[in-house]
C-alpha atoms as a PDB file:
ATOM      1  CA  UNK A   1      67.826 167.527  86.578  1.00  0.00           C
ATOM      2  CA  UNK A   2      70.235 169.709  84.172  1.00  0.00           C
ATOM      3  CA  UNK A   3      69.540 173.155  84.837  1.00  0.00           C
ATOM      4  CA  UNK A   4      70.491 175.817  81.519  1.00  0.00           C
ATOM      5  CA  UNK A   5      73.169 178.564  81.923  1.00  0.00           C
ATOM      6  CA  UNK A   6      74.677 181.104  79.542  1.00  0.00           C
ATOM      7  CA  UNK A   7      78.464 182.015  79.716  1.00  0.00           C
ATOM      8  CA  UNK A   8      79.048 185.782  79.527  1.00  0.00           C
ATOM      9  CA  UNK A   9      81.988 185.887  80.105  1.00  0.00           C
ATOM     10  CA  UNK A  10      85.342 184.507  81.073  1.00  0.00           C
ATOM     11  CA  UNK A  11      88.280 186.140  83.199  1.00  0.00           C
ATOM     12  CA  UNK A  12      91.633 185.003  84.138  1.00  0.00           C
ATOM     13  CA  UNK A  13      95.235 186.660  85.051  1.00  0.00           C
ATOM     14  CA  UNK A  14      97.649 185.773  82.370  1.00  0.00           C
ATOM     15  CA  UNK A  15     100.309 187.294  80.433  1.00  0.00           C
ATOM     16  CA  UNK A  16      99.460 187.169  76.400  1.00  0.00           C
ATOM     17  CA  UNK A  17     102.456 188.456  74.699  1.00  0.00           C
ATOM     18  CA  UNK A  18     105.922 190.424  74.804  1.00  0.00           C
ATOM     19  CA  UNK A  19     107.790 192.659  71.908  1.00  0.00           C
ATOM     20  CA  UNK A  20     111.075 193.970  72.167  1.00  0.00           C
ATOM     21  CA  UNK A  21     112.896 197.234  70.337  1.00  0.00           C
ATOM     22  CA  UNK A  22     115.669 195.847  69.056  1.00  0.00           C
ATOM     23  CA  UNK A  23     116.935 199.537  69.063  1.00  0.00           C
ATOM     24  CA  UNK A  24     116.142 199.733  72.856  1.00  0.00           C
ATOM     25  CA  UNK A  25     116.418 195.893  74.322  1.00  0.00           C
ATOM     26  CA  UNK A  26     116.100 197.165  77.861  1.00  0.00           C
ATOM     27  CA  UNK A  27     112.592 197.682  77.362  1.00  0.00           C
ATOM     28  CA  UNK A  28     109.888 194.865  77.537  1.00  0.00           C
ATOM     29  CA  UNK A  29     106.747 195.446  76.359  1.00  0.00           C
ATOM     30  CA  UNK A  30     104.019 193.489  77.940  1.00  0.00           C
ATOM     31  CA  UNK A  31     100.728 192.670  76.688  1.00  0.00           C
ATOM     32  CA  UNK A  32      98.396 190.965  79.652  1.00  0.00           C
ATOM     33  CA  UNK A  33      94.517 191.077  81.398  1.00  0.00           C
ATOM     34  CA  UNK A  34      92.879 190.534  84.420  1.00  0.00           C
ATOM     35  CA  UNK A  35      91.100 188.506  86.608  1.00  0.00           C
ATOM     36  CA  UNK A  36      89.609 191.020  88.332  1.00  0.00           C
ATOM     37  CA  UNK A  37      89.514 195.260  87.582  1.00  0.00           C
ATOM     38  CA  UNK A  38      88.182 196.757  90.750  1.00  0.00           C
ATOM     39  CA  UNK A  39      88.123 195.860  94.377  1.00  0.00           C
ATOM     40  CA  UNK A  40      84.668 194.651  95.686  1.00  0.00           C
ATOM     41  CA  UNK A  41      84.151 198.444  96.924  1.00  0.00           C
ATOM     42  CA  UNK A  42      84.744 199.513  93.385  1.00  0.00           C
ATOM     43  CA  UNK A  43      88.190 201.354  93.716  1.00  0.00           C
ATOM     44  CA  UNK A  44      90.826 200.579  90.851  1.00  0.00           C
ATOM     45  CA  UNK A  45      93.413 198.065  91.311  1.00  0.00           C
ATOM     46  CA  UNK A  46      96.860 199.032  90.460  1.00  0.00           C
ATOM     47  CA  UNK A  47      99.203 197.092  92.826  1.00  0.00           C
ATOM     48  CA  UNK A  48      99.979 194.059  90.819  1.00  0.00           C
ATOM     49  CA  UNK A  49     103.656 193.837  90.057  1.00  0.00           C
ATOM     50  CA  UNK A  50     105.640 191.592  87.901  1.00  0.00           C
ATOM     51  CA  UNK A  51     108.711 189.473  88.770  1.00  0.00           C
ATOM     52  CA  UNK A  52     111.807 188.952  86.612  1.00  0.00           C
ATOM     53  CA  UNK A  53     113.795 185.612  87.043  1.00  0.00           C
ATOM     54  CA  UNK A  54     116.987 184.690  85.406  1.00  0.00           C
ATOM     55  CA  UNK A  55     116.280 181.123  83.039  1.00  0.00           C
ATOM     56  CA  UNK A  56     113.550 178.792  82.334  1.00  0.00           C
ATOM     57  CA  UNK A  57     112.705 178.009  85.979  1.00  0.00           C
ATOM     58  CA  UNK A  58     109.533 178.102  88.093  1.00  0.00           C
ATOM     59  CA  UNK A  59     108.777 181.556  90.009  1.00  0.00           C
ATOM     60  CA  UNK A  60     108.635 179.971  93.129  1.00  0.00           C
ATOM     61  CA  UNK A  61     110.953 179.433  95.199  1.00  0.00           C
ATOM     62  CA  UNK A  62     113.665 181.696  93.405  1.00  0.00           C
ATOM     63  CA  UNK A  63     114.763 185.137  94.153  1.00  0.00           C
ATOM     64  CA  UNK A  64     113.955 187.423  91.249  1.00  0.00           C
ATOM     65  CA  UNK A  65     115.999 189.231  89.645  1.00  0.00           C
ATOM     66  CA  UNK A  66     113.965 192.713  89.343  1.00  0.00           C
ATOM     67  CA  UNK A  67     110.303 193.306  90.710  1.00  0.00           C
ATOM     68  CA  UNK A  68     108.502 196.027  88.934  1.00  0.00           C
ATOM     69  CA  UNK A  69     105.502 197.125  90.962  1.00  0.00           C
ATOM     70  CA  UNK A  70     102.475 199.679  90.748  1.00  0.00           C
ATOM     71  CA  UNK A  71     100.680 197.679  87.690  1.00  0.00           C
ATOM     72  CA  UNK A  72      97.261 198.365  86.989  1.00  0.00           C
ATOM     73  CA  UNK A  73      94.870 195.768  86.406  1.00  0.00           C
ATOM     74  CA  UNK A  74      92.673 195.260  83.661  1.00  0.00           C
ATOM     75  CA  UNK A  75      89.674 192.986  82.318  1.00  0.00           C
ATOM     76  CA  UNK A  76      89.895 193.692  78.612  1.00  0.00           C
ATOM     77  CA  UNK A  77      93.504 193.988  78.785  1.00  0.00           C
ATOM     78  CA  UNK A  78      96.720 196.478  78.376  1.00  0.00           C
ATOM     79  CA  UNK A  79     100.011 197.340  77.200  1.00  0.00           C
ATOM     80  CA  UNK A  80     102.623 198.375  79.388  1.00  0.00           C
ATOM     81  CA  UNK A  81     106.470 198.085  79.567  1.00  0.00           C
ATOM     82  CA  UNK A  82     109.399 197.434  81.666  1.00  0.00           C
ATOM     83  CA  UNK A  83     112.781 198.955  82.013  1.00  0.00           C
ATOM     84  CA  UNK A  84     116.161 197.970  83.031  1.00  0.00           C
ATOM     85  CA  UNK A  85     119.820 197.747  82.768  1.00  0.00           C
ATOM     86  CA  UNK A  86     118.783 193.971  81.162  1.00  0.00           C
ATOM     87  CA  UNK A  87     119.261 193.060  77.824  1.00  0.00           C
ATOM     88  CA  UNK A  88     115.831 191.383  77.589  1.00  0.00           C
ATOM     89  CA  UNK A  89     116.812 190.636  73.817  1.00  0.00           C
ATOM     90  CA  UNK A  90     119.386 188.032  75.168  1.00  0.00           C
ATOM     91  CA  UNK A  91     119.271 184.789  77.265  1.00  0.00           C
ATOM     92  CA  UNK A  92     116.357 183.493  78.871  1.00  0.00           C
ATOM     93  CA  UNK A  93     113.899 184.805  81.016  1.00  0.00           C
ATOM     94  CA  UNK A  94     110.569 184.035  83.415  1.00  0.00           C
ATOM     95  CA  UNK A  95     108.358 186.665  84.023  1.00  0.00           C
ATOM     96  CA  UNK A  96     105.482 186.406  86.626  1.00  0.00           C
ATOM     97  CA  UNK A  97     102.896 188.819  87.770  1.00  0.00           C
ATOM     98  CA  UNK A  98     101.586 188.631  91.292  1.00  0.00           C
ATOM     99  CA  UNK A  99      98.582 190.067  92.583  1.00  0.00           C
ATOM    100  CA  UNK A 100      98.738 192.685  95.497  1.00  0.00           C
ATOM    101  CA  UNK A 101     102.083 191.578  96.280  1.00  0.00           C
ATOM    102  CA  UNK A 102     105.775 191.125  95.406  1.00  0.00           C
ATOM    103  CA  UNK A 103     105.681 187.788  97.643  1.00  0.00           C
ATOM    104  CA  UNK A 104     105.499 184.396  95.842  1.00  0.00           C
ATOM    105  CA  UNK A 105     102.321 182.823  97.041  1.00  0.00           C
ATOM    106  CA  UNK A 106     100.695 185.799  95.504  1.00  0.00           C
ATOM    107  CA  UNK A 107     102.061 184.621  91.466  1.00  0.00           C
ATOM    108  CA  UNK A 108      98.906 184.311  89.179  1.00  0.00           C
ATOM    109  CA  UNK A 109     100.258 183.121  86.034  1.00  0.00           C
ATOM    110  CA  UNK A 110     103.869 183.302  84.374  1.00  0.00           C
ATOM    111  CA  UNK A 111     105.684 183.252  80.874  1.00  0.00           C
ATOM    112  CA  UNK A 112     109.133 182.019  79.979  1.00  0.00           C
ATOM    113  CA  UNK A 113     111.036 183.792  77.002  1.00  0.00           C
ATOM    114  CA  UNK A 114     114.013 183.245  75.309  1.00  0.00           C
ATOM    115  CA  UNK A 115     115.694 185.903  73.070  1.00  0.00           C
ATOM    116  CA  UNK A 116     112.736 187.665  73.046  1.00  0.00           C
ATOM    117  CA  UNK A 117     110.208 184.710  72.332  1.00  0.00           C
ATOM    118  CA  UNK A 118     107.609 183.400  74.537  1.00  0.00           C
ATOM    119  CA  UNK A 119     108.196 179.620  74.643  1.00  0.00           C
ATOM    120  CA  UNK A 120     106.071 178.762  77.751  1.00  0.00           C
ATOM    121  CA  UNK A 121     102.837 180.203  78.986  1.00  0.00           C
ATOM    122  CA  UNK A 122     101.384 179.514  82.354  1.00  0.00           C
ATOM    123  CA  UNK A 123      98.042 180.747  83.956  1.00  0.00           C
ATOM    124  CA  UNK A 124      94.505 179.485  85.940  1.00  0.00           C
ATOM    125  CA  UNK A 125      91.562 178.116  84.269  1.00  0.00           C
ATOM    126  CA  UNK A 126      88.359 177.424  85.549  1.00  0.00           C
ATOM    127  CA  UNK A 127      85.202 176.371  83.833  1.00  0.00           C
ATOM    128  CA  UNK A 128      81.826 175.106  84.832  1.00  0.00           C
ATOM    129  CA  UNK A 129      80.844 171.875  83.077  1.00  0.00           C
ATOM    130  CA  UNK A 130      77.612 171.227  84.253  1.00  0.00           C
ATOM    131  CA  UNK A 131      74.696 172.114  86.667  1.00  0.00           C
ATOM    132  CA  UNK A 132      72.111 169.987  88.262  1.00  0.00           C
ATOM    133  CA  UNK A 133      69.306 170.376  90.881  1.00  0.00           C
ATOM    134  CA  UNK A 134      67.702 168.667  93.332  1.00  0.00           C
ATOM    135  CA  UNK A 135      65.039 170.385  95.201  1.00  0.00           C
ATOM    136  CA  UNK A 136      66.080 173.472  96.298  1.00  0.00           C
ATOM    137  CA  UNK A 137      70.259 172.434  95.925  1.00  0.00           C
ATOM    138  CA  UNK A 138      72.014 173.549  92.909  1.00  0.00           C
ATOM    139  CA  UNK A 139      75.231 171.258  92.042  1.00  0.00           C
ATOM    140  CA  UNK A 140      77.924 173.220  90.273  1.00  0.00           C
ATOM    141  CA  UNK A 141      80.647 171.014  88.620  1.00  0.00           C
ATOM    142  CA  UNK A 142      83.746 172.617  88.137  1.00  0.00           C
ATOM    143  CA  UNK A 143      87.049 171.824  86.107  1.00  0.00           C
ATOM    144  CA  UNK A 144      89.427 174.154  87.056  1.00  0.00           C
ATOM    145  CA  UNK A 145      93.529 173.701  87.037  1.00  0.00           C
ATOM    146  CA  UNK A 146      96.512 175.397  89.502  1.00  0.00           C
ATOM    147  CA  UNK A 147      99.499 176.584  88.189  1.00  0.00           C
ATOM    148  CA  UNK A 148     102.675 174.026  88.036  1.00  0.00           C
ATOM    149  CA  UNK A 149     104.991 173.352  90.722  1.00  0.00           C
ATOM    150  CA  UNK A 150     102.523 175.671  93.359  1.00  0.00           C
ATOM    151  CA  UNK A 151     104.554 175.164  96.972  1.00  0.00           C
ATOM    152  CA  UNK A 152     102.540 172.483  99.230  1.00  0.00           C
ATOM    153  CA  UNK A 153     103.092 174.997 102.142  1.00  0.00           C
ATOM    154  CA  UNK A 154     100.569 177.630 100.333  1.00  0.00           C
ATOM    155  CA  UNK A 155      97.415 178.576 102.193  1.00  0.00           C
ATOM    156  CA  UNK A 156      94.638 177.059 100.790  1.00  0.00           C
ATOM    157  CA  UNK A 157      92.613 177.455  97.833  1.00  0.00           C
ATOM    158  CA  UNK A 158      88.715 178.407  97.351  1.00  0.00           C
ATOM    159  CA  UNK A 159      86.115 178.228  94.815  1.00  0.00           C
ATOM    160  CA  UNK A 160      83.815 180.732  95.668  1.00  0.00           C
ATOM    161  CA  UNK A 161      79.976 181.484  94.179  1.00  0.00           C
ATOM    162  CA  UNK A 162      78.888 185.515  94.144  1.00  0.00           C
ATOM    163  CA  UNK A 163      75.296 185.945  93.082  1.00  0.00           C
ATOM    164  CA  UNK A 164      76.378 189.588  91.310  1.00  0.00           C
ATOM    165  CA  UNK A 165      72.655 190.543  89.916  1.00  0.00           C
ATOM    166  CA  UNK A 166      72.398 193.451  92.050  1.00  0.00           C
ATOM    167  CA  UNK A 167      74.597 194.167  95.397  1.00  0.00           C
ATOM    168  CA  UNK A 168      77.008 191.122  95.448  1.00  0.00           C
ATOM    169  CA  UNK A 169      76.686 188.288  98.519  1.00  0.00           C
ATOM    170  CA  UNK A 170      78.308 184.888  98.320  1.00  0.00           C
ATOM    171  CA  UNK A 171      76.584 182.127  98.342  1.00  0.00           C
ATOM    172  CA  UNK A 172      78.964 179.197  98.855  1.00  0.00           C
ATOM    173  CA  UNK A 173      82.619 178.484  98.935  1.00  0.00           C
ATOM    174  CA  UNK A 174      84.634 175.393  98.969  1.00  0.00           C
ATOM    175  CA  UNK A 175      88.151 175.372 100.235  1.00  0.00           C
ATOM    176  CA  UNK A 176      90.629 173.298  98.739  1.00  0.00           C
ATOM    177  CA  UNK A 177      93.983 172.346  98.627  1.00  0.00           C
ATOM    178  CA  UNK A 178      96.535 173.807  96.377  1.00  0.00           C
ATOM    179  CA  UNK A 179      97.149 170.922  93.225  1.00  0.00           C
ATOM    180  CA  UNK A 180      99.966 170.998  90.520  1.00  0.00           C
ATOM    181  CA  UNK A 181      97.611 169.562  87.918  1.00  0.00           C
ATOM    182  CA  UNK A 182      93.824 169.635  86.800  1.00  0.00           C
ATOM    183  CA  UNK A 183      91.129 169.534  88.967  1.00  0.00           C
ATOM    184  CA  UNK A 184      87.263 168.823  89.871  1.00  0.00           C
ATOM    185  CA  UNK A 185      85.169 169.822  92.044  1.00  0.00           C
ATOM    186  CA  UNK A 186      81.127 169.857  93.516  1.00  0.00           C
ATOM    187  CA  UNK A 187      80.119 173.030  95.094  1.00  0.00           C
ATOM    188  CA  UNK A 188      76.500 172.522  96.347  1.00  0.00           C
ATOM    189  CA  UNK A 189      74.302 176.132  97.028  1.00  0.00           C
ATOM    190  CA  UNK A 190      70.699 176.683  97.694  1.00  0.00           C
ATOM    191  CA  UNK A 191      68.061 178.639  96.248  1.00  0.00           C
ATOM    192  CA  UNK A 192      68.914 179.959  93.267  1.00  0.00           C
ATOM    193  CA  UNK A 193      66.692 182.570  90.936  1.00  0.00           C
ATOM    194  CA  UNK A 194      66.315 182.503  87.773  1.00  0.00           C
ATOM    195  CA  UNK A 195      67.960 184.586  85.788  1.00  0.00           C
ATOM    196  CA  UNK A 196      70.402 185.450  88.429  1.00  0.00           C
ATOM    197  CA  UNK A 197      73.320 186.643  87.161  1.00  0.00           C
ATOM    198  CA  UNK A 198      76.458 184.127  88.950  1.00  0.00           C
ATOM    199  CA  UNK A 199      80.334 184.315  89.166  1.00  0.00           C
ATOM    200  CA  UNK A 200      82.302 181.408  89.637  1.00  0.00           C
ATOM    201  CA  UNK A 201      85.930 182.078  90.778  1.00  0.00           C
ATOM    202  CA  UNK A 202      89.101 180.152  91.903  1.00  0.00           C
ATOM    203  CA  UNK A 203      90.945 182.138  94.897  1.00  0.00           C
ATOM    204  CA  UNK A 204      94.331 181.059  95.574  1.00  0.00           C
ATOM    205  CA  UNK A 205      93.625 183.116  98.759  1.00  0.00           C
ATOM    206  CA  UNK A 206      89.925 183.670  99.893  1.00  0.00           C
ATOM    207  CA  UNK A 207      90.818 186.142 102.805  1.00  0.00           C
ATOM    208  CA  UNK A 208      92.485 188.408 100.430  1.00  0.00           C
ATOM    209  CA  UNK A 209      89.871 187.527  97.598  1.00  0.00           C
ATOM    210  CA  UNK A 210      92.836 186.967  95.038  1.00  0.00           C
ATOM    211  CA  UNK A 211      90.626 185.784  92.139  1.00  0.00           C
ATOM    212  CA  UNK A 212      92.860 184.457  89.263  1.00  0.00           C
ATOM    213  CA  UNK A 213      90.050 182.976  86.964  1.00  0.00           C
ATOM    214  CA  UNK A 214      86.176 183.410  86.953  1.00  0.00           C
ATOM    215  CA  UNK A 215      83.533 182.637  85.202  1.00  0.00           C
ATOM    216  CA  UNK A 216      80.250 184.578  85.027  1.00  0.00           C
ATOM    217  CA  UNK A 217      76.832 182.846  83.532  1.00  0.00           C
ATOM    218  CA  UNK A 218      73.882 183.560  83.933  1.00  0.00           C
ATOM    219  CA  UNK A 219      70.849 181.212  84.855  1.00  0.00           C
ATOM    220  CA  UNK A 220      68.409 180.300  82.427  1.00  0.00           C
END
């Protein structure tokens, strides 16, 4: 049987846009959100960083050419820039943002620019297509898609279900590989309420709880 949800809202790590001064082309100006805002004891996050590589190229694997660290996080998103002895108005560029870390694995989503144009945009998606029950089990489909190129030697990925109506507990998580392309899945929980509020996440690390897209319903 279908069961009804309503989407509140949707989260993901990505970076939206870029402006450069002309009169000051070592500056970048960076427009980007959030998957997540807070830790799950409620302190701020600001230890994101972003990664500056040298051409059109996937982050991983490559030795940037700057890191730029101590970046706050934010849900509804923010403005910040970057400053170096680069003339970001030049040549082309890939920027990344990692969360928690300068170290690869940790890259959430990534542009590429090219005298001062974005020309490629890369982040996580996840969305939940359907729900079904069956007794007391609660069948979550999921479509949800990696970033390109991911290394095969990552640690593995998780969906992961937080009932967050009141204090938050998980109820189920499903590891899974890292993928290059989009995906499905079935997570399968039990005993669900009504009217619980839910988030959905993909974790490209579950011990760290690296959430790079979520997506919170509730159940009607």
């Amino acid at each position: 049987m279908m069961v009804s949800f309503s989407g509140i809202n949707k989260y993901c790590d990505a970076i939206e846009n870029i402006n450069i001064n002309r009169k000051s082309p070592h500056r970048l100006f960076i427009e980007y959100h959030t998957c997540e805002q807070t830790t799950r004891t409620g302190s701020p996050i600001n230890n994101y960083a972003f990664l500056l590589f040298q051409g059109a190229i996937s982050p991983f694997n490559h030795d940037p050419l700057c890191i730029f660290h101590a970046i706050s996080a934010s849900v509804t998103g923010y403005r910040t820039y970057i400053e170096s002895d680069i003339d970001f108005s030049r040549g082309t560029f890939t920027l990344a943002l990692t969360q928690y870390s300068e170290f690869e694995q940790d890259i959430s989503c990534y542009i590429v620019f090219c005298e001062g144009e974005i020309i490629e945009k890369q982040f996580c998606d996840l969305e939940i297509l359907k729900i079904t029950t069956n007794e007391n089990n609660y069948h979550f489909r999921i479509r949800y898609n990696a970033l390109p190129h991911t290394p095969n030697n990552e640690v593995n990925h998780a969906i992961i279900i937080y009932d967050v109506t009141g204090r938050s507990r998980q109820l189920g998580m499903k590891v899974i590989p890292p993928h290059r392309e989009e995906q499905y899945q079935t997570l399968t929980v039990e005993n669900i309420q009504y009217g619980s509020q839910l988030t959905i996440g993909y974790y490209r690390d579950p011990l760290f709880n690296t959430c790079t897209a979520k997506h919170r319903i509730i159940m009607e």
